[in-house]
PDB file of N, CA and C in Angstrom:
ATOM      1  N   UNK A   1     108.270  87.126  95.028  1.00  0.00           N
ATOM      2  CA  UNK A   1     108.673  85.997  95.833  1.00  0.00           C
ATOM      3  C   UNK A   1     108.034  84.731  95.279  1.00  0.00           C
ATOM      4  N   UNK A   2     108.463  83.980  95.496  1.00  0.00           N
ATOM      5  CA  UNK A   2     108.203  82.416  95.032  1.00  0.00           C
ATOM      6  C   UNK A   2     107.227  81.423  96.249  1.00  0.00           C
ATOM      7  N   UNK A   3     106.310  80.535  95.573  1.00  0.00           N
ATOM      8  CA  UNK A   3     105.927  79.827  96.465  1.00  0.00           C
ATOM      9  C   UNK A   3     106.801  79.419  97.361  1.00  0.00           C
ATOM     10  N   UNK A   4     107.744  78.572  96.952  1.00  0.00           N
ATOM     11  CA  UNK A   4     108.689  77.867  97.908  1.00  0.00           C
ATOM     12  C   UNK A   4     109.219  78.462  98.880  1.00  0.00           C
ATOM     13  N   UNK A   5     109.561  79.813  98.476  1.00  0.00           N
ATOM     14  CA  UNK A   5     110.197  80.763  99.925  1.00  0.00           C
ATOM     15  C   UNK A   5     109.080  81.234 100.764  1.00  0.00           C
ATOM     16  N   UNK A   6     107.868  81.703 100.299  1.00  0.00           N
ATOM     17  CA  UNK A   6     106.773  82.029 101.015  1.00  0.00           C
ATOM     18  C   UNK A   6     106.544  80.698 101.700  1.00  0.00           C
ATOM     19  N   UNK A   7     106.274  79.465 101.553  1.00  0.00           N
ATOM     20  CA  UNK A   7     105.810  78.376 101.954  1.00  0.00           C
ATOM     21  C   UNK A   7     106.759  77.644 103.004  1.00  0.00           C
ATOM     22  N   UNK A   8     108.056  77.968 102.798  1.00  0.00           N
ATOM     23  CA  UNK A   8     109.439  77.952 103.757  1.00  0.00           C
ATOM     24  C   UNK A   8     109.076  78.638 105.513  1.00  0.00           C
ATOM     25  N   UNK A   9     108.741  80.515 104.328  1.00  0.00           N
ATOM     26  CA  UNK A   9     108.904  81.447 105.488  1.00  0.00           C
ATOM     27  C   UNK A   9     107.642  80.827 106.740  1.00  0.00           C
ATOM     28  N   UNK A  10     106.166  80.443 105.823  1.00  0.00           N
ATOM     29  CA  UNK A  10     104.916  80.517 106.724  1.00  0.00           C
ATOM     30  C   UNK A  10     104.715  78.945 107.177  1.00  0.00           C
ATOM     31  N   UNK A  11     106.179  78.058 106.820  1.00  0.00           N
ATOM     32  CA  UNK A  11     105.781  76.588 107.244  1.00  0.00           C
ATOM     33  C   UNK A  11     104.691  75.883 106.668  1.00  0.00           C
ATOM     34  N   UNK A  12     104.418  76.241 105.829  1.00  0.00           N
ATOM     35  CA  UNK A  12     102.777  75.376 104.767  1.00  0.00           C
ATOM     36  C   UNK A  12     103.529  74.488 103.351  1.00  0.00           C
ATOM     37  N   UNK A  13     103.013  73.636 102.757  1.00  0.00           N
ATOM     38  CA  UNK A  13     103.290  73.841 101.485  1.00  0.00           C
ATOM     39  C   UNK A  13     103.223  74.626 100.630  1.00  0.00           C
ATOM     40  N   UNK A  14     103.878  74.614  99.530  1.00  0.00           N
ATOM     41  CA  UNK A  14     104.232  75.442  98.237  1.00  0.00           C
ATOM     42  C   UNK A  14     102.521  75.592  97.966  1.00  0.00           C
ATOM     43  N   UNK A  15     102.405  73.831  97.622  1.00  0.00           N
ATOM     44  CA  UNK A  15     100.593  74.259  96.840  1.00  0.00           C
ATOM     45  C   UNK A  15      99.458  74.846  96.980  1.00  0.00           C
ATOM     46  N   UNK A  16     100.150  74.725  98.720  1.00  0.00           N
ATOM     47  CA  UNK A  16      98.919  75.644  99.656  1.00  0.00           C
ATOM     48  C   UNK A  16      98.665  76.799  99.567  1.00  0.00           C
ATOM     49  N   UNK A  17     100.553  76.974  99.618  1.00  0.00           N
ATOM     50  CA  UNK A  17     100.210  79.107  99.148  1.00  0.00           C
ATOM     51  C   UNK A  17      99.896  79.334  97.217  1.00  0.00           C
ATOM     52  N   UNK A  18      99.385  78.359  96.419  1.00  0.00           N
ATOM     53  CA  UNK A  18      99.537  78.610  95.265  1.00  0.00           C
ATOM     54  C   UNK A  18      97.780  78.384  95.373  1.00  0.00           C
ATOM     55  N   UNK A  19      97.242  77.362  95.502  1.00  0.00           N
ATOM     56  CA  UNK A  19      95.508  77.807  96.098  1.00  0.00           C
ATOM     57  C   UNK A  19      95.519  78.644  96.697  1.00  0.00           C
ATOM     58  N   UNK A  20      95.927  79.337  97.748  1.00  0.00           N
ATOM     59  CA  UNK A  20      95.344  80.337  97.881  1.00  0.00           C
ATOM     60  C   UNK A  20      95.681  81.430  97.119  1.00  0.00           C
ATOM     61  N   UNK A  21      96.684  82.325  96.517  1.00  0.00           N
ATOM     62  CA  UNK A  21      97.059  82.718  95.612  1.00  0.00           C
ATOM     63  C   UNK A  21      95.701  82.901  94.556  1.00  0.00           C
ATOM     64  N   UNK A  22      95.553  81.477  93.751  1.00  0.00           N
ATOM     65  CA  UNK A  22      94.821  81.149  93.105  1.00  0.00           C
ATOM     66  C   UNK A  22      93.336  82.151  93.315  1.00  0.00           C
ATOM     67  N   UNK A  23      92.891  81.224  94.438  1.00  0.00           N
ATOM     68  CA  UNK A  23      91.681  81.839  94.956  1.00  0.00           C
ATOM     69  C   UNK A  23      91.352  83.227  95.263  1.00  0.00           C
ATOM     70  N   UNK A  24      92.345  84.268  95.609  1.00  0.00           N
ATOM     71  CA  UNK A  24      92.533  85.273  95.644  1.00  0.00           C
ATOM     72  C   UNK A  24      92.521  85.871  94.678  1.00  0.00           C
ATOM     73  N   UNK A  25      92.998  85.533  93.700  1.00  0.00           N
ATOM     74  CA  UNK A  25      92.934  86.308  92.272  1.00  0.00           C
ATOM     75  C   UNK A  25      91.759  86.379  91.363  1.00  0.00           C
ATOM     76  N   UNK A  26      90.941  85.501  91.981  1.00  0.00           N
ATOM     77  CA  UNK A  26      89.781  84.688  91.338  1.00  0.00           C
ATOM     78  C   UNK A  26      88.839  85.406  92.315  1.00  0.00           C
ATOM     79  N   UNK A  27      88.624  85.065  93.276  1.00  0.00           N
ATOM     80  CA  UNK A  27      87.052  85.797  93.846  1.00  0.00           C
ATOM     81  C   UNK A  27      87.647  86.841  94.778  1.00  0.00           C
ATOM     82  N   UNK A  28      88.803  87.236  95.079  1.00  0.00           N
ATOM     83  CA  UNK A  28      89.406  88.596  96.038  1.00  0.00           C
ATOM     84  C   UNK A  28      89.696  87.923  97.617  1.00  0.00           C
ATOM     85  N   UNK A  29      89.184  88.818  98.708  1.00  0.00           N
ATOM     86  CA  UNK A  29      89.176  89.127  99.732  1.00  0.00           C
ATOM     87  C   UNK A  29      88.241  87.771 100.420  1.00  0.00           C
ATOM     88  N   UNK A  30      87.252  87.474 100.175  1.00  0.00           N
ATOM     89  CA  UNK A  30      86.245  86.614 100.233  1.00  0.00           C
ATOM     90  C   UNK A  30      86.478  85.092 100.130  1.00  0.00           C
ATOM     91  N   UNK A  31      87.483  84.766  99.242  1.00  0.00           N
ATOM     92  CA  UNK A  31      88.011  83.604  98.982  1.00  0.00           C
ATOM     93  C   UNK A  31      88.367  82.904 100.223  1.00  0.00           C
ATOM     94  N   UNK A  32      89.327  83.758 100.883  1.00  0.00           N
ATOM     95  CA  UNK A  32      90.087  82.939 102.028  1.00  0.00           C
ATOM     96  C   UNK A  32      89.298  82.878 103.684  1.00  0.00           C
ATOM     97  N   UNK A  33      87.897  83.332 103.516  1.00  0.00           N
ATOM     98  CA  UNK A  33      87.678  83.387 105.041  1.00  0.00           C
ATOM     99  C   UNK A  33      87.157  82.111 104.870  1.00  0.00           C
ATOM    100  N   UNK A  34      87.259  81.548 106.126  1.00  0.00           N
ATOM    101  CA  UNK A  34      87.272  80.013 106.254  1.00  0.00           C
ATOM    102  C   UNK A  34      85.525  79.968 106.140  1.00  0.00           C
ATOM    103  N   UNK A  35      85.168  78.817 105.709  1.00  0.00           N
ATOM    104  CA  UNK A  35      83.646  78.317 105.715  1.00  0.00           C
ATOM    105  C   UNK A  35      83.799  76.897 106.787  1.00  0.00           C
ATOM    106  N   UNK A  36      83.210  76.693 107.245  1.00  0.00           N
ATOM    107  CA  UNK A  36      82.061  75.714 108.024  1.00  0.00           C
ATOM    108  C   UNK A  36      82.205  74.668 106.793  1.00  0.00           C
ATOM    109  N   UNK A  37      82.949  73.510 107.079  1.00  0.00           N
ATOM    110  CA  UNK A  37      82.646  72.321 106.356  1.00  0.00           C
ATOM    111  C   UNK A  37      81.660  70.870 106.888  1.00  0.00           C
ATOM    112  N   UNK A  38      81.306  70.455 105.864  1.00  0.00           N
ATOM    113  CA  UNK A  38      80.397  69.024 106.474  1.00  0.00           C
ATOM    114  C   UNK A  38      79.031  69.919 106.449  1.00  0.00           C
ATOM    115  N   UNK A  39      78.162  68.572 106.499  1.00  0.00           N
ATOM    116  CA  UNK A  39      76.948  68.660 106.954  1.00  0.00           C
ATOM    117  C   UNK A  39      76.917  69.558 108.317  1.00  0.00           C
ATOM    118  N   UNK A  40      75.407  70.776 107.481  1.00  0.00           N
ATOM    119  CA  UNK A  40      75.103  71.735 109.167  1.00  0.00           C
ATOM    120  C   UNK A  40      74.508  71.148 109.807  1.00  0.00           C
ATOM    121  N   UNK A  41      74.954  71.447 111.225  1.00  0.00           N
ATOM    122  CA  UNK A  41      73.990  70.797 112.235  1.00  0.00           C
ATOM    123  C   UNK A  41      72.772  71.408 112.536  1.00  0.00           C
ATOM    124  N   UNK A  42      71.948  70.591 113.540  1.00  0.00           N
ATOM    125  CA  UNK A  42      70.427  70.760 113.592  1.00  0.00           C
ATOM    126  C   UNK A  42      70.372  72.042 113.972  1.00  0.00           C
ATOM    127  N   UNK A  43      69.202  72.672 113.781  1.00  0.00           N
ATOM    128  CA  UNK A  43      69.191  73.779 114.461  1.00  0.00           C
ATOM    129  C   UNK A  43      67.663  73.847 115.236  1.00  0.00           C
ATOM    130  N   UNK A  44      67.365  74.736 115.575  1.00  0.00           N
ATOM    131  CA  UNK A  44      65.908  74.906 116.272  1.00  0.00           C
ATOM    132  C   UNK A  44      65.003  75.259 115.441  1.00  0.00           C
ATOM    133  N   UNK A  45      65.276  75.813 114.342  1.00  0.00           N
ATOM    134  CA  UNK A  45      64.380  76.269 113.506  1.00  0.00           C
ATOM    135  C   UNK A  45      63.836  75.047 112.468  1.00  0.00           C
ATOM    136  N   UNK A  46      64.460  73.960 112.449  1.00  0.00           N
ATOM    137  CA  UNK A  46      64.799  72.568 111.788  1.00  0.00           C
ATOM    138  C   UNK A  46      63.533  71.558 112.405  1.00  0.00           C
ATOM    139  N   UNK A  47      64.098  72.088 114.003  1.00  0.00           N
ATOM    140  CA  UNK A  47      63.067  71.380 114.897  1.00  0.00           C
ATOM    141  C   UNK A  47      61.532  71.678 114.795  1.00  0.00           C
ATOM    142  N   UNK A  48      61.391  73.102 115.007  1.00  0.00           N
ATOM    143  CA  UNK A  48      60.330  73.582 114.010  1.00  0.00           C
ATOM    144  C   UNK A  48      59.444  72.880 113.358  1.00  0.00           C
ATOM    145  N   UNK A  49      59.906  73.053 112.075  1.00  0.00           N
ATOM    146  CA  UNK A  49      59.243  72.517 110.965  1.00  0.00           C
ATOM    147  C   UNK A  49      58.831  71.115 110.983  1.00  0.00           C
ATOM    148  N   UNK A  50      59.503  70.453 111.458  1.00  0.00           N
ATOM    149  CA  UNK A  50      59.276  68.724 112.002  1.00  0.00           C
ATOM    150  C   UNK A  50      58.084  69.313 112.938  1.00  0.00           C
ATOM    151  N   UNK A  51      57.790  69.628 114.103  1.00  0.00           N
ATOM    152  CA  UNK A  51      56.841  69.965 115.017  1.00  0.00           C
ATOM    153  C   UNK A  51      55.768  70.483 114.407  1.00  0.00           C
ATOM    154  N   UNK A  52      55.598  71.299 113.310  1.00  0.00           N
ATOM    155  CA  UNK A  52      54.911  71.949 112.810  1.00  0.00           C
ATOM    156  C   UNK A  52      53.491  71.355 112.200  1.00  0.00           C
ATOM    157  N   UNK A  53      53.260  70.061 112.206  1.00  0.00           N
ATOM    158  CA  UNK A  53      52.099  69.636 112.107  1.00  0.00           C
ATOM    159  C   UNK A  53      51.449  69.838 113.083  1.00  0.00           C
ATOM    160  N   UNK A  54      49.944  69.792 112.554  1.00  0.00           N
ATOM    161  CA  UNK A  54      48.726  70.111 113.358  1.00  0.00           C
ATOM    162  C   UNK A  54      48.205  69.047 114.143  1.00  0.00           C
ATOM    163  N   UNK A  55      47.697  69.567 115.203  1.00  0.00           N
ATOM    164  CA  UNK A  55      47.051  68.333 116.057  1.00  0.00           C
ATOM    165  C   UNK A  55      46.076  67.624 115.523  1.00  0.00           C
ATOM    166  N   UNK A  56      44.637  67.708 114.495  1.00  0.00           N
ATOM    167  CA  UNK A  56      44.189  67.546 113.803  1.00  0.00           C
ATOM    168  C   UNK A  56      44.581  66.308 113.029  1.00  0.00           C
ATOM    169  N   UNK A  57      46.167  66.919 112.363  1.00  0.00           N
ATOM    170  CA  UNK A  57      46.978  65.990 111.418  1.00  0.00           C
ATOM    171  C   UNK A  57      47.460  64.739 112.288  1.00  0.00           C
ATOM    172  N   UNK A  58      47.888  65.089 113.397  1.00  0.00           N
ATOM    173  CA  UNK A  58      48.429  63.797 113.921  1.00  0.00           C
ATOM    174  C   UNK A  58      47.440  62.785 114.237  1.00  0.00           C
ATOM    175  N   UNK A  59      46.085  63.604 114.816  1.00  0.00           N
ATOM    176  CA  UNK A  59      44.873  62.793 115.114  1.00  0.00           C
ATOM    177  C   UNK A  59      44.360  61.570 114.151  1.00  0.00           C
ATOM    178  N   UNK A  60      44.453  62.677 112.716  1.00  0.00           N
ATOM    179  CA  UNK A  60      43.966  61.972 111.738  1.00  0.00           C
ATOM    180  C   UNK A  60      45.158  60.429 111.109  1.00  0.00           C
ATOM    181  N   UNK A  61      46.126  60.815 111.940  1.00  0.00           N
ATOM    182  CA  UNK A  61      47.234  59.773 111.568  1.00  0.00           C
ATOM    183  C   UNK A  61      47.569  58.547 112.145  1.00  0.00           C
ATOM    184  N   UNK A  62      46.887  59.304 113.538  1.00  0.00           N
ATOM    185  CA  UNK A  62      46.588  58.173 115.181  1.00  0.00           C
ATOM    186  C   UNK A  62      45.636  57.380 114.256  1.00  0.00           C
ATOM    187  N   UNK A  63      44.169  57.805 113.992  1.00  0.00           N
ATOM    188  CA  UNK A  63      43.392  56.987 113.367  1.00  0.00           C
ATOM    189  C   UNK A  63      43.744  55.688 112.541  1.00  0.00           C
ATOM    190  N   UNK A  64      44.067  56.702 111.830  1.00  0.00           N
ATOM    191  CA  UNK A  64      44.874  55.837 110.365  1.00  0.00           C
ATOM    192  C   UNK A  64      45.593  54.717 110.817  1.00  0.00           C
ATOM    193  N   UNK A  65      46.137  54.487 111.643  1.00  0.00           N
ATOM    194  CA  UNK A  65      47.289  53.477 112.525  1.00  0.00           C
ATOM    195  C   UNK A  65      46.193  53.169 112.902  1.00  0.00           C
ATOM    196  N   UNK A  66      45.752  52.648 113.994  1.00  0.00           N
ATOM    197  CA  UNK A  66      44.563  52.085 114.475  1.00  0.00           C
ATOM    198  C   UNK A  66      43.928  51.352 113.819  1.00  0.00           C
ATOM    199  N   UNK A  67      43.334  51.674 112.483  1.00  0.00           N
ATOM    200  CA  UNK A  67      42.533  51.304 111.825  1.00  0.00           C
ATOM    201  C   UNK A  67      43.445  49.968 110.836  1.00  0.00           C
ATOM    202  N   UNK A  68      44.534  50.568 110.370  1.00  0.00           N
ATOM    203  CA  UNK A  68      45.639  49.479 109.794  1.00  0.00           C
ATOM    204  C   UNK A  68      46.115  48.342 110.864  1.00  0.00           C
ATOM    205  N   UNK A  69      46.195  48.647 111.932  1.00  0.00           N
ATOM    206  CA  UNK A  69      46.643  47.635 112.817  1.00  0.00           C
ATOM    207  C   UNK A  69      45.298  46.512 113.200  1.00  0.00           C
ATOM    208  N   UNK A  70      43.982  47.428 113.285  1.00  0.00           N
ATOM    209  CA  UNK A  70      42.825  46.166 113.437  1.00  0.00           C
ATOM    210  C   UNK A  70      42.698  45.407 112.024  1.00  0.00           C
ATOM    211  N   UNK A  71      43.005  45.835 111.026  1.00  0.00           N
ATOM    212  CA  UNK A  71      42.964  45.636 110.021  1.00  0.00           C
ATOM    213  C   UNK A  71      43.908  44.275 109.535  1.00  0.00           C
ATOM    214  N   UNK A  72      45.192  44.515 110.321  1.00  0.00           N
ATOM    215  CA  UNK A  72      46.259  43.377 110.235  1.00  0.00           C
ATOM    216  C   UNK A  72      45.880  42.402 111.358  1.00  0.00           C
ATOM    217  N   UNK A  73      45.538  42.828 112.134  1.00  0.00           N
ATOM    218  CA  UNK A  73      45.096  42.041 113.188  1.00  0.00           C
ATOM    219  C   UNK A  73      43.759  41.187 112.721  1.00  0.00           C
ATOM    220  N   UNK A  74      42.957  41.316 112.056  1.00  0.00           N
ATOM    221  CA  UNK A  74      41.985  40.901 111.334  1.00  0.00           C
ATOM    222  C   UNK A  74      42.332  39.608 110.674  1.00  0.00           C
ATOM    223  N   UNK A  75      43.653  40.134 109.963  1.00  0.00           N
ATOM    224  CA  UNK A  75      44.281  39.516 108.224  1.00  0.00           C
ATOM    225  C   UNK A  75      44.830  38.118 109.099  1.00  0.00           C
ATOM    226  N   UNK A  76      45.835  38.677 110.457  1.00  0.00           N
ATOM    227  CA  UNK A  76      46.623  37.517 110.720  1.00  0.00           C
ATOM    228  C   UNK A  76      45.399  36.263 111.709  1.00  0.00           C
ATOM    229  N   UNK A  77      44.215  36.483 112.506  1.00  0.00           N
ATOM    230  CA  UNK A  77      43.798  35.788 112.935  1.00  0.00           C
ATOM    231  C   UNK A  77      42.834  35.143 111.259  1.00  0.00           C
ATOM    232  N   UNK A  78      42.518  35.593 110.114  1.00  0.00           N
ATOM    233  CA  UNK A  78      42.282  34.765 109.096  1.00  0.00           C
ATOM    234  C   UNK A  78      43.344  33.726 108.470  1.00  0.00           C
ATOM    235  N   UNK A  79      44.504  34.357 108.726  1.00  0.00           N
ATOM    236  CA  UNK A  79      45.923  33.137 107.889  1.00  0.00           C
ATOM    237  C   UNK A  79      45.782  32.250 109.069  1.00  0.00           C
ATOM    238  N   UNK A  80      45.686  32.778 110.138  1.00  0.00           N
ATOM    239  CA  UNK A  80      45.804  31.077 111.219  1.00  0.00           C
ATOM    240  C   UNK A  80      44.442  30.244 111.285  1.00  0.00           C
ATOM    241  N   UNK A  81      43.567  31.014 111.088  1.00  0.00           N
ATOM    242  CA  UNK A  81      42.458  29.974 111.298  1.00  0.00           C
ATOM    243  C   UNK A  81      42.371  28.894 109.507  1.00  0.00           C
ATOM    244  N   UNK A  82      43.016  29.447 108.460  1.00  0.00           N
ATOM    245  CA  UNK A  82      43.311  28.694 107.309  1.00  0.00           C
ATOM    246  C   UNK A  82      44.374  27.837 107.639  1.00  0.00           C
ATOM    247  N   UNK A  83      45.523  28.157 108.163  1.00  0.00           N
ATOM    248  CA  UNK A  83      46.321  27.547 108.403  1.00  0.00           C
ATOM    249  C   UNK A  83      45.947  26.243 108.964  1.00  0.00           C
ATOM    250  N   UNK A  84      45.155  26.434 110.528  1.00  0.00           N
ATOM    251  CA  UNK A  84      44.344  25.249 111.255  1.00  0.00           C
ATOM    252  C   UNK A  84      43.547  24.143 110.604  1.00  0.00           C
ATOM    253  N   UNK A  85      42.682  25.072 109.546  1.00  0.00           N
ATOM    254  CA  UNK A  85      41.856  24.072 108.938  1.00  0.00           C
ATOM    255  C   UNK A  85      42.340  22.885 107.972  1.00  0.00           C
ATOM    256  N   UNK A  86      43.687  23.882 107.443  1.00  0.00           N
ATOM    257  CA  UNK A  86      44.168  23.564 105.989  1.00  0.00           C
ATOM    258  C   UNK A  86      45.059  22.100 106.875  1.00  0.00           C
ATOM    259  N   UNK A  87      45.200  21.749 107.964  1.00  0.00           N
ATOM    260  CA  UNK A  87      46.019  20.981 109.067  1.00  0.00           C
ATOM    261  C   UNK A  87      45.073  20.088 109.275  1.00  0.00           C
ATOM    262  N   UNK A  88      44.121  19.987 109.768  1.00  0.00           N
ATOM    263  CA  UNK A  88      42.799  19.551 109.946  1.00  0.00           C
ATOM    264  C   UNK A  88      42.828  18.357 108.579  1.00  0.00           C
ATOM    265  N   UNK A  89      42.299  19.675 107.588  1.00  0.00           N
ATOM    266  CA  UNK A  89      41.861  18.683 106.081  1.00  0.00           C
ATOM    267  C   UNK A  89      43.012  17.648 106.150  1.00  0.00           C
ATOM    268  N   UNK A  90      44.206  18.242 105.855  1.00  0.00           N
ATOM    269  CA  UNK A  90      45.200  17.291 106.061  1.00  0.00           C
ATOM    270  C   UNK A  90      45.817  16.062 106.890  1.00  0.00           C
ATOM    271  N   UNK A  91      45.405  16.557 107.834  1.00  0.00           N
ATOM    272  CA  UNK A  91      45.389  15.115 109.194  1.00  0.00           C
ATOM    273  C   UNK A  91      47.092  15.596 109.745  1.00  0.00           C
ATOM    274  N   UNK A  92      47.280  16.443 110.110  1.00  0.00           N
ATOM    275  CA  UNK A  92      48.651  16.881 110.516  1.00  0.00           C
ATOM    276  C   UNK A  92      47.939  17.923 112.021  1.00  0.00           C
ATOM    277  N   UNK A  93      48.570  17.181 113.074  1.00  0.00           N
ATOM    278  CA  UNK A  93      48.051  18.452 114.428  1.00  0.00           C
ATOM    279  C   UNK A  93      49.239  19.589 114.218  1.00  0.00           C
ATOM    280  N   UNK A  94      48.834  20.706 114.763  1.00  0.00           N
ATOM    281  CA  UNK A  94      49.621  21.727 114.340  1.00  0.00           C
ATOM    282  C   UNK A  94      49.318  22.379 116.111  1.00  0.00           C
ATOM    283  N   UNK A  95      50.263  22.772 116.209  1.00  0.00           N
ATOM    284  CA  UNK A  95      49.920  23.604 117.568  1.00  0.00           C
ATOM    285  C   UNK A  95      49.599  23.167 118.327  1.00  0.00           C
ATOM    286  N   UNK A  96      49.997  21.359 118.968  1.00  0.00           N
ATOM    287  CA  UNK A  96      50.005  21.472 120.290  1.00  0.00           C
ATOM    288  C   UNK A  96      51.567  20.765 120.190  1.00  0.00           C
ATOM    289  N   UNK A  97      51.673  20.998 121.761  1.00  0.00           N
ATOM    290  CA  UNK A  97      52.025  19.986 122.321  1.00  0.00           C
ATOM    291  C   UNK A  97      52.206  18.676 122.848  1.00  0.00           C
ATOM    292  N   UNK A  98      52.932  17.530 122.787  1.00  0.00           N
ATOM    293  CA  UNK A  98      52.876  16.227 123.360  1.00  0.00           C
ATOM    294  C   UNK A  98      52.995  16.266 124.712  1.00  0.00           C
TER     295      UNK A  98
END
């Protein structure tokens, strides 16, 4: 039988029944069971591994943040108090209001 009459009889295209055809001849039985396309979704075991750090680790990470944020907090009250002065030297008021 011919694609075209097979593809007639089962309502598909010709090319459709000629991939599969194809595929059949090529890896068997296995070819045609449908797979799961796209990106897999999350699973629990996924979730897992994300969770899977130690309390320890997060502690040591809490720190770490803390320490960077006094740290920036440090940096930005030094750029404004340069800023002020550098306004000052200059004879320009900066930061108030009339």
């Amino acid at each position: 039988m011919g694609y075209n009459i097979i593809a007639a009889n089962f309502n598909i295209h010709p090319s459709q029944a000629q991939t599969w055809n194809k595929s059949f001849d090529l890896y068997g039985s296995q070819a045609l069971i449908p797979r799961p396309k796209g990106r897999p979704t999350l699973t629990q075991e996924n979730d897992k591994k994300k969770d899977n750090m130690t309390l320890t680790e997060k502690q040591k990470y809490e720190e770490r943040i803390l320490q960077l944020e006094a740290k920036l907090h440090g940096a930005e009250l030094n750029r404004d108090f340069l800023k002020k002065l550098h306004a000052l030297r200059s004879g320009k008021q900066i930061g108030r209001k009339p």
